[in-house]
Protein backbone atom coordinates (compact mmCIF):
# COMPACT_ATOMS: atom_id res chain seq x y z
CA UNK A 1 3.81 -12.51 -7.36
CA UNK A 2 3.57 -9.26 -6.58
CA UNK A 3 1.25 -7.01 -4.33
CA UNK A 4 0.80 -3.55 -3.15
CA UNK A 5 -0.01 -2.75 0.18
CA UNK A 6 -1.54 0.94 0.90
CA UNK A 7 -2.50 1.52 4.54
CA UNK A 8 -6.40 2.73 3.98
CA UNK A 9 -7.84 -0.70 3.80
CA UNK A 10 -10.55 -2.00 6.36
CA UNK A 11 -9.78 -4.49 8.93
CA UNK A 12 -11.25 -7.92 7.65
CA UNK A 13 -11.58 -10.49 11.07
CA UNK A 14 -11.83 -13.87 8.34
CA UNK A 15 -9.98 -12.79 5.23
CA UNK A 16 -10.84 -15.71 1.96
CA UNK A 17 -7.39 -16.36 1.19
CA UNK A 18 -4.04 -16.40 2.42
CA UNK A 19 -2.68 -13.84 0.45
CA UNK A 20 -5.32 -11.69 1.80
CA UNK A 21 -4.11 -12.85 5.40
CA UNK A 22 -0.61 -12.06 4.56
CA UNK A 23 -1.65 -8.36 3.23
CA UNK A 24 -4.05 -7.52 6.04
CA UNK A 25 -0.81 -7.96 8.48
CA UNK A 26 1.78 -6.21 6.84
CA UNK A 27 -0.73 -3.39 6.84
CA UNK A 28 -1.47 -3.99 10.80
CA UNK A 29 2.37 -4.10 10.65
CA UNK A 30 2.49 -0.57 8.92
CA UNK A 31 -0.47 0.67 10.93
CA UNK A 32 1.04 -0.09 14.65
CA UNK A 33 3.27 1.98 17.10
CA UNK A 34 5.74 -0.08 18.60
CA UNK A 35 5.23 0.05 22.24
CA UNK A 36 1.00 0.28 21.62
CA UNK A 37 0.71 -3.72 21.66
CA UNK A 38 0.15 -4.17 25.52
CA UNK A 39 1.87 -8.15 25.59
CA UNK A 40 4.29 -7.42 22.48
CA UNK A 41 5.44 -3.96 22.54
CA UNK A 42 8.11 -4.25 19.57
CA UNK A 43 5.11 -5.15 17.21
CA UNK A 44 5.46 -2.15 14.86
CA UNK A 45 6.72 0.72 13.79
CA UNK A 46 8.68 3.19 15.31
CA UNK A 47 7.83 7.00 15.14
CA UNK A 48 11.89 7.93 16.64
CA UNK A 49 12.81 9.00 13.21
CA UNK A 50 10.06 11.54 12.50
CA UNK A 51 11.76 14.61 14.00
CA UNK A 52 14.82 14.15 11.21
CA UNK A 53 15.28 14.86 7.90
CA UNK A 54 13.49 13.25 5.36
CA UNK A 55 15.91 11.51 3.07
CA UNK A 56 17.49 10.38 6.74
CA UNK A 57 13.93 10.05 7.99
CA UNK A 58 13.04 8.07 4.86
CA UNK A 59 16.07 5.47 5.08
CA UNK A 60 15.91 4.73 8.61
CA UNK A 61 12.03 4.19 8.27
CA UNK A 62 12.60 2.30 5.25
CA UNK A 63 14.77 -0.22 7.01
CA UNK A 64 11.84 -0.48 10.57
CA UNK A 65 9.46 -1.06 7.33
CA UNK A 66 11.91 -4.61 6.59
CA UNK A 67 12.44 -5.31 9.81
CA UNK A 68 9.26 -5.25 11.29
CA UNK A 69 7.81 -7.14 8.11
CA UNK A 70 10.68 -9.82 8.45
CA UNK A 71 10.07 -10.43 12.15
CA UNK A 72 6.29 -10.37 12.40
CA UNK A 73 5.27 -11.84 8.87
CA UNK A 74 7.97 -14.66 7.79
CA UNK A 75 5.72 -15.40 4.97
CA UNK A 76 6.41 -12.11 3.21
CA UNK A 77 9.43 -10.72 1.37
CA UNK A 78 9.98 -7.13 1.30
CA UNK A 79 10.73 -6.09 -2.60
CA UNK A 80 10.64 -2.59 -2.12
CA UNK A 81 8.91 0.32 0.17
CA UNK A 82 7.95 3.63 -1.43
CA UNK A 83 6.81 6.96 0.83
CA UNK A 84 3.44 9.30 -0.77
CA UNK A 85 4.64 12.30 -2.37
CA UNK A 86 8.11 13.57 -3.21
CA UNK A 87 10.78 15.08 -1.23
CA UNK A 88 9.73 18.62 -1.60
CA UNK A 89 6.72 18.20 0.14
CA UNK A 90 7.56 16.15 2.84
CA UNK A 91 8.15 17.63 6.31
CA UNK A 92 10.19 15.50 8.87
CA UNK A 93 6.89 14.98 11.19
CA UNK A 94 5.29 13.50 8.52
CA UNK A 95 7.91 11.19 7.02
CA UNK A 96 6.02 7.55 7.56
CA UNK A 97 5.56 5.44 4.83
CA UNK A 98 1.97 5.37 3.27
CA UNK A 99 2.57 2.30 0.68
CA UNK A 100 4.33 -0.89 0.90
CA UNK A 101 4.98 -1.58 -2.96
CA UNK A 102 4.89 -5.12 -3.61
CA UNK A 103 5.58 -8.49 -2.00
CA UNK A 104 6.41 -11.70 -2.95
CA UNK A 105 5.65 -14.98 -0.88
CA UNK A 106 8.64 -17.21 -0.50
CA UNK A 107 6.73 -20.48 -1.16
CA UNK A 108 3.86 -21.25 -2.76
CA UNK A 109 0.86 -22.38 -0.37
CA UNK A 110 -2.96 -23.35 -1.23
CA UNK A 111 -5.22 -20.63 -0.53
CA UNK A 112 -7.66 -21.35 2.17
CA UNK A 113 -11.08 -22.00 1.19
């Protein structure tokens, strides 16, 4: 199944299901600096890339995005990662992805109740 995941949702602290679990941290993912967690500070995102170019910006970022979501939430599977706007308007300070497009779990599991 597939999901999108933009970054403006609220934080929910008992979320019904597990797919809305598994959503709510690939946004924290998204969401977090590395370094920012004090007792795990490669939890996150890095910002070294946002000083280069975009489509170089873009790639590198794209990969942290799989990365960080492969490390730090095992139950999701990256499909694909897309960045607001289009190249023109981007400036290399503000090349961060805004949406995570789509998701897949690897197994099925019961939601919670």
């Amino acid at each position: 199944m597939r999901y999108s995941v933009e970054l403006t949702a609220a934080v929910d602290f008992h979320p019904a299901t597990e797919t809305e679990e598994i959503l709510q941290n690939v946004r924290t993912i998204l969401a977090t600096r590395v370094g920012s967690v004090p007792l795990d500070r490669g939890f996150g995102l890095t910002w070294e890339h946002v000083d280069k170019p975009y489509p170089v910006a873009r790639s590198l970022m794209t990969a942290a995005v799989i990365e960080a979501i492969e490390a730090y939430e095992p139950r999701a599977t990256v499909e694909s990662v897309d960045f607001d706007g289009d190249a023109e308007e981007k400036r290399p300070h503000r090349s961060s992805p805004q949406t995570l497009r789509g998701f897949r779990r690897d197994s099925p599991t019961p939601e919670r109740a």
